[in-house]
Structure formats: C-alpha cells, structure tokens
PDB file of N, CA and C in Angstrom:
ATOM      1  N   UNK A   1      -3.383 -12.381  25.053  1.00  0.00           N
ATOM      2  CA  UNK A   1      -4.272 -13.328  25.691  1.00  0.00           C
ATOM      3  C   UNK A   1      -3.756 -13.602  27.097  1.00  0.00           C
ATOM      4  N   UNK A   2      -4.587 -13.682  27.963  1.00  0.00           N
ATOM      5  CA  UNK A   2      -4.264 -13.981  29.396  1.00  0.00           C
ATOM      6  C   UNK A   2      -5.129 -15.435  30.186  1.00  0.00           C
ATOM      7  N   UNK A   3      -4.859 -15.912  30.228  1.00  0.00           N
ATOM      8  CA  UNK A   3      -5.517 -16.843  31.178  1.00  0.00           C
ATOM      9  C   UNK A   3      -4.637 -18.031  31.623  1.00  0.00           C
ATOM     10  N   UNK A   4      -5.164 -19.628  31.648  1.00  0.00           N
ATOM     11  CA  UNK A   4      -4.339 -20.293  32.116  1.00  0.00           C
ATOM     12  C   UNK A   4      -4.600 -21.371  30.925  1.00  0.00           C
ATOM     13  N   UNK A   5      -3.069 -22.503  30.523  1.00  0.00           N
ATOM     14  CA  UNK A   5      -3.614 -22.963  29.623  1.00  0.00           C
ATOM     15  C   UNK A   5      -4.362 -24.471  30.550  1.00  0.00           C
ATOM     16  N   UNK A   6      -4.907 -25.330  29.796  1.00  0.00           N
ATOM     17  CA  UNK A   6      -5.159 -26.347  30.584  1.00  0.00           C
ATOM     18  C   UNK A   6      -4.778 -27.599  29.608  1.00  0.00           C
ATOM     19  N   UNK A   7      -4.633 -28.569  29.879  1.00  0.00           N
ATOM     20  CA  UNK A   7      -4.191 -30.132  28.993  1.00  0.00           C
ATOM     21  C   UNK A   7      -5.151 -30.842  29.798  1.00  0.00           C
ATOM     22  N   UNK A   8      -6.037 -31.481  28.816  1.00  0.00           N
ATOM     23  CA  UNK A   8      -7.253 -31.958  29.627  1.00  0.00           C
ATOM     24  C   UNK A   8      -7.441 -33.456  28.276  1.00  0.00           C
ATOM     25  N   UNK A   9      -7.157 -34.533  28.267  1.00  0.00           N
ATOM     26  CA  UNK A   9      -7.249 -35.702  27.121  1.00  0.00           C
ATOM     27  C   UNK A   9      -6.635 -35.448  26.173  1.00  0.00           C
ATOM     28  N   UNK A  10      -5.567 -35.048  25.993  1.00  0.00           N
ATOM     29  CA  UNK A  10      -5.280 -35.240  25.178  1.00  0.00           C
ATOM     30  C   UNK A  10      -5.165 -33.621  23.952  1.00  0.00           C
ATOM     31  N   UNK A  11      -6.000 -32.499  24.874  1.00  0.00           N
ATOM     32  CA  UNK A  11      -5.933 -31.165  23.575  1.00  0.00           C
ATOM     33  C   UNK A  11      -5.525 -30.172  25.128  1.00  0.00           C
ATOM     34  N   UNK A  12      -4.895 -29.175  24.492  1.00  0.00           N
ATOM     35  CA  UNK A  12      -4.670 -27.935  24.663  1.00  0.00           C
ATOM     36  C   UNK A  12      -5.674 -26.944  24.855  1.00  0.00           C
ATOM     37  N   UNK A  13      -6.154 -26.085  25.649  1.00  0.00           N
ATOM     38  CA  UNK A  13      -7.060 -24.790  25.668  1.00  0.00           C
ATOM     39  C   UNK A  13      -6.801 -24.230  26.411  1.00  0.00           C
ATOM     40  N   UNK A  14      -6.841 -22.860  26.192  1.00  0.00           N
ATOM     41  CA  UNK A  14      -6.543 -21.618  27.309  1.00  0.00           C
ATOM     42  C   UNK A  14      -8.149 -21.265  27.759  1.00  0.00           C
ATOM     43  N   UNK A  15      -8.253 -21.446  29.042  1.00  0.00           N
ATOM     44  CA  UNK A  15      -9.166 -21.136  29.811  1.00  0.00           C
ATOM     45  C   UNK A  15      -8.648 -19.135  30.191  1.00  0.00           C
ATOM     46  N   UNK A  16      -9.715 -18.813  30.022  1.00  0.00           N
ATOM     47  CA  UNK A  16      -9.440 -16.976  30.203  1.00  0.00           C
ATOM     48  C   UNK A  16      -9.507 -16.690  31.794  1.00  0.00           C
ATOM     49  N   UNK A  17     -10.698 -17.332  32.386  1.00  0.00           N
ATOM     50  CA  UNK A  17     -10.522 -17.164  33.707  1.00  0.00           C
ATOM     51  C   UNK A  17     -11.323 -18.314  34.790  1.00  0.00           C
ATOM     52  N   UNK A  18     -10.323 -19.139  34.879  1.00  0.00           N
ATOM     53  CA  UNK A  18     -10.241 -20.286  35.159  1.00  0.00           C
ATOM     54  C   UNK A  18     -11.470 -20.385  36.841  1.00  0.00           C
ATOM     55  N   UNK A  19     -11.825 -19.259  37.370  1.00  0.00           N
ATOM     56  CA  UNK A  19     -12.536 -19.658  38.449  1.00  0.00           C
ATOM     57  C   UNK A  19     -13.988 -19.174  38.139  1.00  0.00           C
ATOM     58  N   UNK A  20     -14.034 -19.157  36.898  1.00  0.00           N
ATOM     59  CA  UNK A  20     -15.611 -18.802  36.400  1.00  0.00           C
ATOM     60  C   UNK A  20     -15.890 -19.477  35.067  1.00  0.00           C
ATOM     61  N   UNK A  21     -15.053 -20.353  34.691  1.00  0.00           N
ATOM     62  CA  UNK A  21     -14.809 -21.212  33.737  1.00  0.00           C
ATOM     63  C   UNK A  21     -16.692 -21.454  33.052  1.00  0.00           C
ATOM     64  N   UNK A  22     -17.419 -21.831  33.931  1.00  0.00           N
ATOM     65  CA  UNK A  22     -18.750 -22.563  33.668  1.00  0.00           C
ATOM     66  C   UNK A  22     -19.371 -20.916  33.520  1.00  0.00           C
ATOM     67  N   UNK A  23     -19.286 -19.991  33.573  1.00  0.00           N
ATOM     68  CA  UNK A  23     -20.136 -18.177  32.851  1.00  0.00           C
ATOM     69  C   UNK A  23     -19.376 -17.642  31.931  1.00  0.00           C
ATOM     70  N   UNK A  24     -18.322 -18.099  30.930  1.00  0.00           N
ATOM     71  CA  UNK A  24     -17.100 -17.400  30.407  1.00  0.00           C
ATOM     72  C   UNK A  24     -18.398 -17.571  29.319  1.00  0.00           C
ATOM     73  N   UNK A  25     -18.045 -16.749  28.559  1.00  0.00           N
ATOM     74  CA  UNK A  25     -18.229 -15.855  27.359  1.00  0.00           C
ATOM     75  C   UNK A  25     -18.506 -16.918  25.635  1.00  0.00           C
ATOM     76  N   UNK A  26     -19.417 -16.484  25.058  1.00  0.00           N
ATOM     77  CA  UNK A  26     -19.515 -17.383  24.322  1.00  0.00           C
ATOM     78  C   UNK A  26     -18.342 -16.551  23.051  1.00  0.00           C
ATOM     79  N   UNK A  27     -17.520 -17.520  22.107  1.00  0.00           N
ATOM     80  CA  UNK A  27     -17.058 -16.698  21.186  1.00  0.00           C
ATOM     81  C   UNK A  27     -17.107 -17.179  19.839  1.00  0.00           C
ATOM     82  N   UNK A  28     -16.773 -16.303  18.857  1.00  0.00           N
ATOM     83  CA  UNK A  28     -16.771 -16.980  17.569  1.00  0.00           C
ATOM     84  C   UNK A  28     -15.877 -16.321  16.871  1.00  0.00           C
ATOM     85  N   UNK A  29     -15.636 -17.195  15.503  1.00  0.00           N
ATOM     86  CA  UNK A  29     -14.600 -17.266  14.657  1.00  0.00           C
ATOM     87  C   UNK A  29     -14.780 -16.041  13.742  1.00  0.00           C
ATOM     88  N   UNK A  30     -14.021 -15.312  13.602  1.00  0.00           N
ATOM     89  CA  UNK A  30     -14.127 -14.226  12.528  1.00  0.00           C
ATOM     90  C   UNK A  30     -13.259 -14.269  10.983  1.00  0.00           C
ATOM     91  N   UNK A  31     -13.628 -13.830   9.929  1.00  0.00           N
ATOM     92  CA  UNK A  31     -12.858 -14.142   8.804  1.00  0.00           C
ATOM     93  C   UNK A  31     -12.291 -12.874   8.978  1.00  0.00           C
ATOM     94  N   UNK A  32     -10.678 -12.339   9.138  1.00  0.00           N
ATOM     95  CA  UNK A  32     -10.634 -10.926   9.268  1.00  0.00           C
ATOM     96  C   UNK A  32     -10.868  -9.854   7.921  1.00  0.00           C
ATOM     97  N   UNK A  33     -10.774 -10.783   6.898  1.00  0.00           N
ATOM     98  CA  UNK A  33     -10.741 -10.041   5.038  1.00  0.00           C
ATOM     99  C   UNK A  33     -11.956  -9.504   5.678  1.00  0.00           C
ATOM    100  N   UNK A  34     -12.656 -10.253   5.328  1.00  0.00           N
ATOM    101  CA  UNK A  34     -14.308  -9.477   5.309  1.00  0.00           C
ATOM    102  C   UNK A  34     -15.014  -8.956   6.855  1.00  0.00           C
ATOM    103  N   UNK A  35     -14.395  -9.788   7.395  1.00  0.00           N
ATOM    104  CA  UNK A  35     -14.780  -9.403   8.966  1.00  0.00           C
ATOM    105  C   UNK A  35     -16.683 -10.019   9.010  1.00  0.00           C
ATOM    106  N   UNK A  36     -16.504 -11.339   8.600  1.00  0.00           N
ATOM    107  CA  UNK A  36     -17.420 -12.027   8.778  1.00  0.00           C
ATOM    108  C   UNK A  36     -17.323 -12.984   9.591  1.00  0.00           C
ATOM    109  N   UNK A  37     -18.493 -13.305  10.464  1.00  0.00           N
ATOM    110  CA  UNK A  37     -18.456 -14.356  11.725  1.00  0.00           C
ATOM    111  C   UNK A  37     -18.860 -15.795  11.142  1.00  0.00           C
ATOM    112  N   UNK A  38     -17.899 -16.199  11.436  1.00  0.00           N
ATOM    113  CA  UNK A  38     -17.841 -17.922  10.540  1.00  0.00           C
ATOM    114  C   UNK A  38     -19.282 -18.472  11.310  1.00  0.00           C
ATOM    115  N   UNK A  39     -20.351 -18.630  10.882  1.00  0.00           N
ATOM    116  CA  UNK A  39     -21.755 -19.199  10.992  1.00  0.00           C
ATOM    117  C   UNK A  39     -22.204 -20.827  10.500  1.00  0.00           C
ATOM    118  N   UNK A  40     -20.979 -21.323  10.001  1.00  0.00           N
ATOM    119  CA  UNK A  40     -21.538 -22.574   9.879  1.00  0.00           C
ATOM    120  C   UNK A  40     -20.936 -23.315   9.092  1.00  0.00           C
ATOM    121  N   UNK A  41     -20.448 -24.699   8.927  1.00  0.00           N
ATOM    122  CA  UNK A  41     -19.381 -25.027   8.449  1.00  0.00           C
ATOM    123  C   UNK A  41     -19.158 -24.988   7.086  1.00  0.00           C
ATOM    124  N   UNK A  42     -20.553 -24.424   5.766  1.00  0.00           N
ATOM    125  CA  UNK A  42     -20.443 -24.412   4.600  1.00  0.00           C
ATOM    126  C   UNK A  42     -19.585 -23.107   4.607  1.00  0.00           C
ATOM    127  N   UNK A  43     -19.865 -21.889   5.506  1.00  0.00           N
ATOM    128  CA  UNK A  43     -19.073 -20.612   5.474  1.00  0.00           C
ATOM    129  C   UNK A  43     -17.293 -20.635   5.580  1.00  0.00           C
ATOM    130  N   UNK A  44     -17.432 -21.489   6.537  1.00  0.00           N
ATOM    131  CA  UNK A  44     -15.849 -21.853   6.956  1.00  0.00           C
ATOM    132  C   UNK A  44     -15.074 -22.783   6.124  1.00  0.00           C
ATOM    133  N   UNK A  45     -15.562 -24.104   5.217  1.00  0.00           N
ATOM    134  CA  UNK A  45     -15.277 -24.555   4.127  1.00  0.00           C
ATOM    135  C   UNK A  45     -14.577 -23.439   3.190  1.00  0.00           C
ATOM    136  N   UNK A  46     -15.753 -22.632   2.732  1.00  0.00           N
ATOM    137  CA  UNK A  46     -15.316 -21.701   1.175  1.00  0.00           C
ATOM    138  C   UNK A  46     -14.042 -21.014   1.676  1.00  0.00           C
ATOM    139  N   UNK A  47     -14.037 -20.505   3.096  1.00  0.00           N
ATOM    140  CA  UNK A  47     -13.089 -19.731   3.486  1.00  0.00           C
ATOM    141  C   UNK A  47     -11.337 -20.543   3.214  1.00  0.00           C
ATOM    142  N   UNK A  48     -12.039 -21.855   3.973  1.00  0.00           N
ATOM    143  CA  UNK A  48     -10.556 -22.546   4.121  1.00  0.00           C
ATOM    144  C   UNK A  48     -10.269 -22.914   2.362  1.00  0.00           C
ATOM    145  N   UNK A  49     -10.932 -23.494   1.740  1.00  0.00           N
ATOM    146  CA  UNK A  49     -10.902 -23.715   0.368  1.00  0.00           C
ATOM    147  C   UNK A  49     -10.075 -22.313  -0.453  1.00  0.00           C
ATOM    148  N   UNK A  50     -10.561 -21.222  -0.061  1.00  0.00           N
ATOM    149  CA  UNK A  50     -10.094 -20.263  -0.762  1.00  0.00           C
ATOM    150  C   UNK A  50      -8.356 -19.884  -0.240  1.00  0.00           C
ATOM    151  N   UNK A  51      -7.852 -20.493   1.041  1.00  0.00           N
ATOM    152  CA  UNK A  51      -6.622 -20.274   1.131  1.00  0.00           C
ATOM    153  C   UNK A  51      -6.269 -21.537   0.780  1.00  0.00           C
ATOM    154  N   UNK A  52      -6.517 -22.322  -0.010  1.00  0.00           N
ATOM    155  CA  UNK A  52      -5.667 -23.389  -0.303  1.00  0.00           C
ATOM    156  C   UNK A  52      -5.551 -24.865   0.699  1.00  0.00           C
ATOM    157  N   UNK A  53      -6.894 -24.839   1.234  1.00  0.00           N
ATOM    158  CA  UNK A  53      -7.126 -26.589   2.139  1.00  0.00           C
ATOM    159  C   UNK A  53      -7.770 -26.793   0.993  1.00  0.00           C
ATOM    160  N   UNK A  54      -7.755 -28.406   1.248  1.00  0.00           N
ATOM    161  CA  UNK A  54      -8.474 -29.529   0.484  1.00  0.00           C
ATOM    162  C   UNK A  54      -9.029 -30.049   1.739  1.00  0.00           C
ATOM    163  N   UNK A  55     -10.665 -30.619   1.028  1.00  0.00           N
ATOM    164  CA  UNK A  55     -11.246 -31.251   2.429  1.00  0.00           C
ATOM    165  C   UNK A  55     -10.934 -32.787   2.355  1.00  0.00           C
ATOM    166  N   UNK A  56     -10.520 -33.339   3.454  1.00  0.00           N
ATOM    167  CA  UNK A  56     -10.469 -34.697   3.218  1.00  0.00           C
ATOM    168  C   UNK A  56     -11.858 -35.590   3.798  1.00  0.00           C
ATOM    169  N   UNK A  57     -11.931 -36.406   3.356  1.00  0.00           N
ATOM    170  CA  UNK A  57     -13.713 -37.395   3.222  1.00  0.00           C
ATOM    171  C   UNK A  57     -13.209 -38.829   4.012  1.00  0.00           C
ATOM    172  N   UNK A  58     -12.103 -38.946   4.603  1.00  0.00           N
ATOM    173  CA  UNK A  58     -11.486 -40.289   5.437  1.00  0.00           C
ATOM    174  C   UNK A  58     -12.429 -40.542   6.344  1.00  0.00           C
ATOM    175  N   UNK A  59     -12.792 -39.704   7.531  1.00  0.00           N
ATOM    176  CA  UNK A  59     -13.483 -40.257   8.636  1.00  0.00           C
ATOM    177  C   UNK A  59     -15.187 -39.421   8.959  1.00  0.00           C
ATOM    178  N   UNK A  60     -15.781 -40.466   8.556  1.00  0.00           N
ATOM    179  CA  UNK A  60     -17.400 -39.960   8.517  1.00  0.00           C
ATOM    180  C   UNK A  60     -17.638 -39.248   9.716  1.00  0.00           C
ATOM    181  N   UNK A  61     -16.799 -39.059  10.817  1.00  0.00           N
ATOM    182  CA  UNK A  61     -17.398 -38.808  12.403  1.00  0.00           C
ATOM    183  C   UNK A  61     -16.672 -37.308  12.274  1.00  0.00           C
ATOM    184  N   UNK A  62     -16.026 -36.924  11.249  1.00  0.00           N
ATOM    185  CA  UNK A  62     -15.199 -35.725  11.220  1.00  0.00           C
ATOM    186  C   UNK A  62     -15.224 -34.607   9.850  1.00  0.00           C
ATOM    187  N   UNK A  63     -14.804 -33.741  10.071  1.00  0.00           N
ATOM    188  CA  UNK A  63     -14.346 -32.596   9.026  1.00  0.00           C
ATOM    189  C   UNK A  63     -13.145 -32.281   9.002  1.00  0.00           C
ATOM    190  N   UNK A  64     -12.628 -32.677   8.066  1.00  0.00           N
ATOM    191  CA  UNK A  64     -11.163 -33.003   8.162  1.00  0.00           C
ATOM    192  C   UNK A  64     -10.536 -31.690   6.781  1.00  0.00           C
ATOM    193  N   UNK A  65      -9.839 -31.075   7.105  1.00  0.00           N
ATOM    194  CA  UNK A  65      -9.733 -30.188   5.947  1.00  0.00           C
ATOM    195  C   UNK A  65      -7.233 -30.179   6.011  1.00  0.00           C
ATOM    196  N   UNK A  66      -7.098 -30.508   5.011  1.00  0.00           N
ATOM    197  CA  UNK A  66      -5.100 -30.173   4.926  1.00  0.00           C
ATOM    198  C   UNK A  66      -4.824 -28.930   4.118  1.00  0.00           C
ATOM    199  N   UNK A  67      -3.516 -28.804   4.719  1.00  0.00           N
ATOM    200  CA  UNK A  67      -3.401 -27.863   3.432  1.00  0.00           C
ATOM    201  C   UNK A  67      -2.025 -28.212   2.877  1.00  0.00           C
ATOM    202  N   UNK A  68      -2.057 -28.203   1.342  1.00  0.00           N
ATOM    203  CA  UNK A  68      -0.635 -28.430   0.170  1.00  0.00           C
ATOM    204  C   UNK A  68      -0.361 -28.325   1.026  1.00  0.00           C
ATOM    205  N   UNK A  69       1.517 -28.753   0.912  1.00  0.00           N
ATOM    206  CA  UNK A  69       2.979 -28.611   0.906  1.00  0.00           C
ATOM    207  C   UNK A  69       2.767 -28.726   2.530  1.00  0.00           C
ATOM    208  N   UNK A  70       1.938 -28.841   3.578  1.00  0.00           N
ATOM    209  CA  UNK A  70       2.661 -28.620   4.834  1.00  0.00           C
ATOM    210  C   UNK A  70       1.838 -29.959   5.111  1.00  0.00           C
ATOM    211  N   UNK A  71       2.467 -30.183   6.855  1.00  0.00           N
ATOM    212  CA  UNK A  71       1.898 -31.030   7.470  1.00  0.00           C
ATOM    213  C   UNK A  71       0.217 -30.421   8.500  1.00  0.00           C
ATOM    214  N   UNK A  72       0.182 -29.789   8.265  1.00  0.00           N
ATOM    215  CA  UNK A  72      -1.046 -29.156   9.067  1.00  0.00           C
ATOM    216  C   UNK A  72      -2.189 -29.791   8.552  1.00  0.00           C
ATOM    217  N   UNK A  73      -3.634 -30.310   9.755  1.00  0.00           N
ATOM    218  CA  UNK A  73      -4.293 -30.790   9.486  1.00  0.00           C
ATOM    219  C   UNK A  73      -5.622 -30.247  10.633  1.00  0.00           C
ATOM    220  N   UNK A  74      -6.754 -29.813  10.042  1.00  0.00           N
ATOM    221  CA  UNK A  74      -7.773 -28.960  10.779  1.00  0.00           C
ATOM    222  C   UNK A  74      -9.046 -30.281  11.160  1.00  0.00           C
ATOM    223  N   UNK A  75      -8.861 -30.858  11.690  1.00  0.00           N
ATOM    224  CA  UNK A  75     -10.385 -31.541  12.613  1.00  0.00           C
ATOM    225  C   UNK A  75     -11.288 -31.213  13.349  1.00  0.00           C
ATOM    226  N   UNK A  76     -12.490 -30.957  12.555  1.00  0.00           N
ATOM    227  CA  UNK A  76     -13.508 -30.968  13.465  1.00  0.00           C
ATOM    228  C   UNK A  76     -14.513 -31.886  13.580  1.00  0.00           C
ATOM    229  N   UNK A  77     -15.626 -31.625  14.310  1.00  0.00           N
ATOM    230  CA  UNK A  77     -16.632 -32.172  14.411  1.00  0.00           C
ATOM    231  C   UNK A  77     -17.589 -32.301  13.599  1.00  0.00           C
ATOM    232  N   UNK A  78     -18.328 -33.079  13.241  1.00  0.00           N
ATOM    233  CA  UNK A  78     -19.076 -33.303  12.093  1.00  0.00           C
ATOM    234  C   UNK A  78     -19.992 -32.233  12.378  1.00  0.00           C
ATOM    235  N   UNK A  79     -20.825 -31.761  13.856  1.00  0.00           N
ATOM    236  CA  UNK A  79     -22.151 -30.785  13.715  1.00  0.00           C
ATOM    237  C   UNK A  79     -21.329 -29.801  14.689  1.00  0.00           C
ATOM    238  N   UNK A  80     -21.820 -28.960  13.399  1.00  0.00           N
ATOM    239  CA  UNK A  80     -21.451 -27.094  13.990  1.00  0.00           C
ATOM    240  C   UNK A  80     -21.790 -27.168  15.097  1.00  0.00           C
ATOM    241  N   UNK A  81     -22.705 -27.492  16.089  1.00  0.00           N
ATOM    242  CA  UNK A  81     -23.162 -27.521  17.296  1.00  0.00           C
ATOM    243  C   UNK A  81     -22.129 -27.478  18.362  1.00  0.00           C
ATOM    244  N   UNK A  82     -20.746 -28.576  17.890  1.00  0.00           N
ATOM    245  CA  UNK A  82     -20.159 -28.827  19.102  1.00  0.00           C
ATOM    246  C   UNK A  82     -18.592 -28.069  18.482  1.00  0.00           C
ATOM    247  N   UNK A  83     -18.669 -27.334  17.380  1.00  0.00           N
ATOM    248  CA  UNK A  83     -17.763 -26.050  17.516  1.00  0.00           C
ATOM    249  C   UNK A  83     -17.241 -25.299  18.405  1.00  0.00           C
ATOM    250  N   UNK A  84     -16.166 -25.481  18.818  1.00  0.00           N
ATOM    251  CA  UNK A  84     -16.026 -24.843  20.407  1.00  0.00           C
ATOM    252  C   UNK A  84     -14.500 -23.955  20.277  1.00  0.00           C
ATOM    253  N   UNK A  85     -14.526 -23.562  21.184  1.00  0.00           N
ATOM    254  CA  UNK A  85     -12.982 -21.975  21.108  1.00  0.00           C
ATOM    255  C   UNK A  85     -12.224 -22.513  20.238  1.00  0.00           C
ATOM    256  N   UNK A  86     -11.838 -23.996  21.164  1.00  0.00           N
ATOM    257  CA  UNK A  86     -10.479 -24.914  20.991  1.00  0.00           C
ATOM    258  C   UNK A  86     -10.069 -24.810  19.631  1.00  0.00           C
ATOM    259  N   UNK A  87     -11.474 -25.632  18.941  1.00  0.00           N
ATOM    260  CA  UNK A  87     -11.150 -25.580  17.293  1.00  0.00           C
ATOM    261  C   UNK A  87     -11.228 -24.188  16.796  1.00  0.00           C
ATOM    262  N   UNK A  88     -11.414 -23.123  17.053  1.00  0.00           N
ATOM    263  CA  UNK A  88     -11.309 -21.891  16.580  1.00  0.00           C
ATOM    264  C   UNK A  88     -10.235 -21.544  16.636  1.00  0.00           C
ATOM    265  N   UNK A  89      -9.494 -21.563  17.734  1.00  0.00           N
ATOM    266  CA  UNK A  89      -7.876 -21.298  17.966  1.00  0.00           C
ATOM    267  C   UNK A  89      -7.122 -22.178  16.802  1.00  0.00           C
ATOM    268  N   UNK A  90      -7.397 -23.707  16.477  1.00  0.00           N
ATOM    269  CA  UNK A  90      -6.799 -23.881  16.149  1.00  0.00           C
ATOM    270  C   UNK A  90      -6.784 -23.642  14.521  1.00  0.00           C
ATOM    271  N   UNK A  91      -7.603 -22.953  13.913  1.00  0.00           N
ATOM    272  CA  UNK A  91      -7.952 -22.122  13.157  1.00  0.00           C
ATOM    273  C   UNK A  91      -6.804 -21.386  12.496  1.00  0.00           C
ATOM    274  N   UNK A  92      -6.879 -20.540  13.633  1.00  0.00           N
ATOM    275  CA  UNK A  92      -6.355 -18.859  13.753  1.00  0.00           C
ATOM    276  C   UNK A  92      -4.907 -19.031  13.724  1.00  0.00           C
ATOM    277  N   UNK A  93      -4.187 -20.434  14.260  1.00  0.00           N
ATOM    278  CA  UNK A  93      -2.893 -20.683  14.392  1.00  0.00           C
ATOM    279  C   UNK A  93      -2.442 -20.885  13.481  1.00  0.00           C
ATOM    280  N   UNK A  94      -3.372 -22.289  12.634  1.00  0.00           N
ATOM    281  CA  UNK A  94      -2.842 -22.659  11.232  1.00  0.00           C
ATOM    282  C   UNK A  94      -3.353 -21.297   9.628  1.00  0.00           C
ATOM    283  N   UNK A  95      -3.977 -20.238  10.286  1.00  0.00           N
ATOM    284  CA  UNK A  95      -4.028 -19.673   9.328  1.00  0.00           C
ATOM    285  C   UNK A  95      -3.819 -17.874   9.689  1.00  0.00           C
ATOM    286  N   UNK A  96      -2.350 -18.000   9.832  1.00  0.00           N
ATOM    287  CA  UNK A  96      -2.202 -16.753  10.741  1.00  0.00           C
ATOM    288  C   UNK A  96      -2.776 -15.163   9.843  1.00  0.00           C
ATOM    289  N   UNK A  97      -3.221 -14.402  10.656  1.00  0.00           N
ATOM    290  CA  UNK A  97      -3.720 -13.319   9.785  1.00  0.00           C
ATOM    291  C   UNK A  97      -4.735 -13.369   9.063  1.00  0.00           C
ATOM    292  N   UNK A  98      -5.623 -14.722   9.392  1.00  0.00           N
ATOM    293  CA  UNK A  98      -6.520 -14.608   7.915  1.00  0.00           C
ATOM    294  C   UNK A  98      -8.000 -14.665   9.140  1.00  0.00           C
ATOM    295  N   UNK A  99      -8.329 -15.369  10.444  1.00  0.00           N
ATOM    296  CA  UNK A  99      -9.360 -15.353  11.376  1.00  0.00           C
ATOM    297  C   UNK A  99      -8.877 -14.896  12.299  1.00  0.00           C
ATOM    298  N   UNK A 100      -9.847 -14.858  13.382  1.00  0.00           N
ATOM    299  CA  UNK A 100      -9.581 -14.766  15.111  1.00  0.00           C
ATOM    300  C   UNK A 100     -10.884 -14.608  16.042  1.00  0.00           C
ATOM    301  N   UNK A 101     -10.621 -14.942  16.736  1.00  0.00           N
ATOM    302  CA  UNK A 101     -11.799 -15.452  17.650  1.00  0.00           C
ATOM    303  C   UNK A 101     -12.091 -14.451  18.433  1.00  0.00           C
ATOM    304  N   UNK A 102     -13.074 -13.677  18.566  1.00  0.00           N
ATOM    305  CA  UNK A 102     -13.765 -12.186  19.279  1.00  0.00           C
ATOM    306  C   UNK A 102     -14.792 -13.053  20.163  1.00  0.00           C
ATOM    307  N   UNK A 103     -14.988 -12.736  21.301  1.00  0.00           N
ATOM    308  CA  UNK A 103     -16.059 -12.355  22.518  1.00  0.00           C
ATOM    309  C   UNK A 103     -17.362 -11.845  21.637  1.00  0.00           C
ATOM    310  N   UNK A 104     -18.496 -12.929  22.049  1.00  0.00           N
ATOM    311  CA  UNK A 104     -19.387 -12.626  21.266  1.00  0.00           C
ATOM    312  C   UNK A 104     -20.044 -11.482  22.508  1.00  0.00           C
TER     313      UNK A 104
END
C-alpha cells in the first residue's frame, strides 16, 4: 500500500493519493475464502459470526461485533450506506487473511 496516512478526529486512514483525494476510487470489502464482495451488513455479519465475533446490541446508533478471548472490537455504522474504506481496513486488520479491500 502506498499513500499517505492521515489522523483526522480522532481515526486513522490512508489516503492513496492525497491530491485527488475527492476522484479516488470507490472500494469494497472482499471475503478472500469465497472471494465474495461483502454487499451488505447481513453478508458481513454471517462472515464475522463464522470466525468467531459475537454481535453486541449496546449502542442502537452502531454495529458493534467482539471477538472471544481478545480485546478487539469492530464498529460500524448502523446503514451500509456510510460503510467506508476506513471500516474495511479495519476489517482486514482484525481478521488477517480472511478479507481485503480491492478497487472496485
């Protein structure tokens, strides 16, 4: 990966090419087993469910998914709509080898 990272409130994101930031590329989440494009958060549920998250139901404004034995904790947004790289990366980090985010 190449670009620059940025710290912008509080989260982390690597911008790919920071002087065209507003035409960059739309992308999405891939399951690599099946090599299916995560489409919507019932898809991405079964996925995370099947490696062992539990979803947590604490905050109505969120999708909150842990997994056993570690401290790792996946937040998103309640509507797929506002799914964005950020939370895809952070995906791919907490579940190494299993997604990754392709250039649509």
């Amino acid at each position: 990966m190449s670009g620059v990272w940025v710290f912008k409130n509080g989260v982390v994101r690597l911008v790919e090419n920071p002087a065209t930031e507003s035409h960059r590329r739309n992308k999405v989440l891939v399951h690599t087993a099946s090599n299916e494009v995560i489409t919507s958060y019932a898809v991405l549920e079964r996925k995370l469910l099947g490696l062992g998250w539990d979803r947590y139901y604490d905050d109505p404004d969120l999708l909150q998914f842990h997994k056993r034995s570690t401290v790792h904790l996946i937040s998103l947004p309640k509507d797929f709509n506002k799914f964005k790289s950020m939370h895809m990366y952070d995906i791919v980090v907490k579940n190494r080898n299993c997604f990754e985010v392709r250039d649509m």
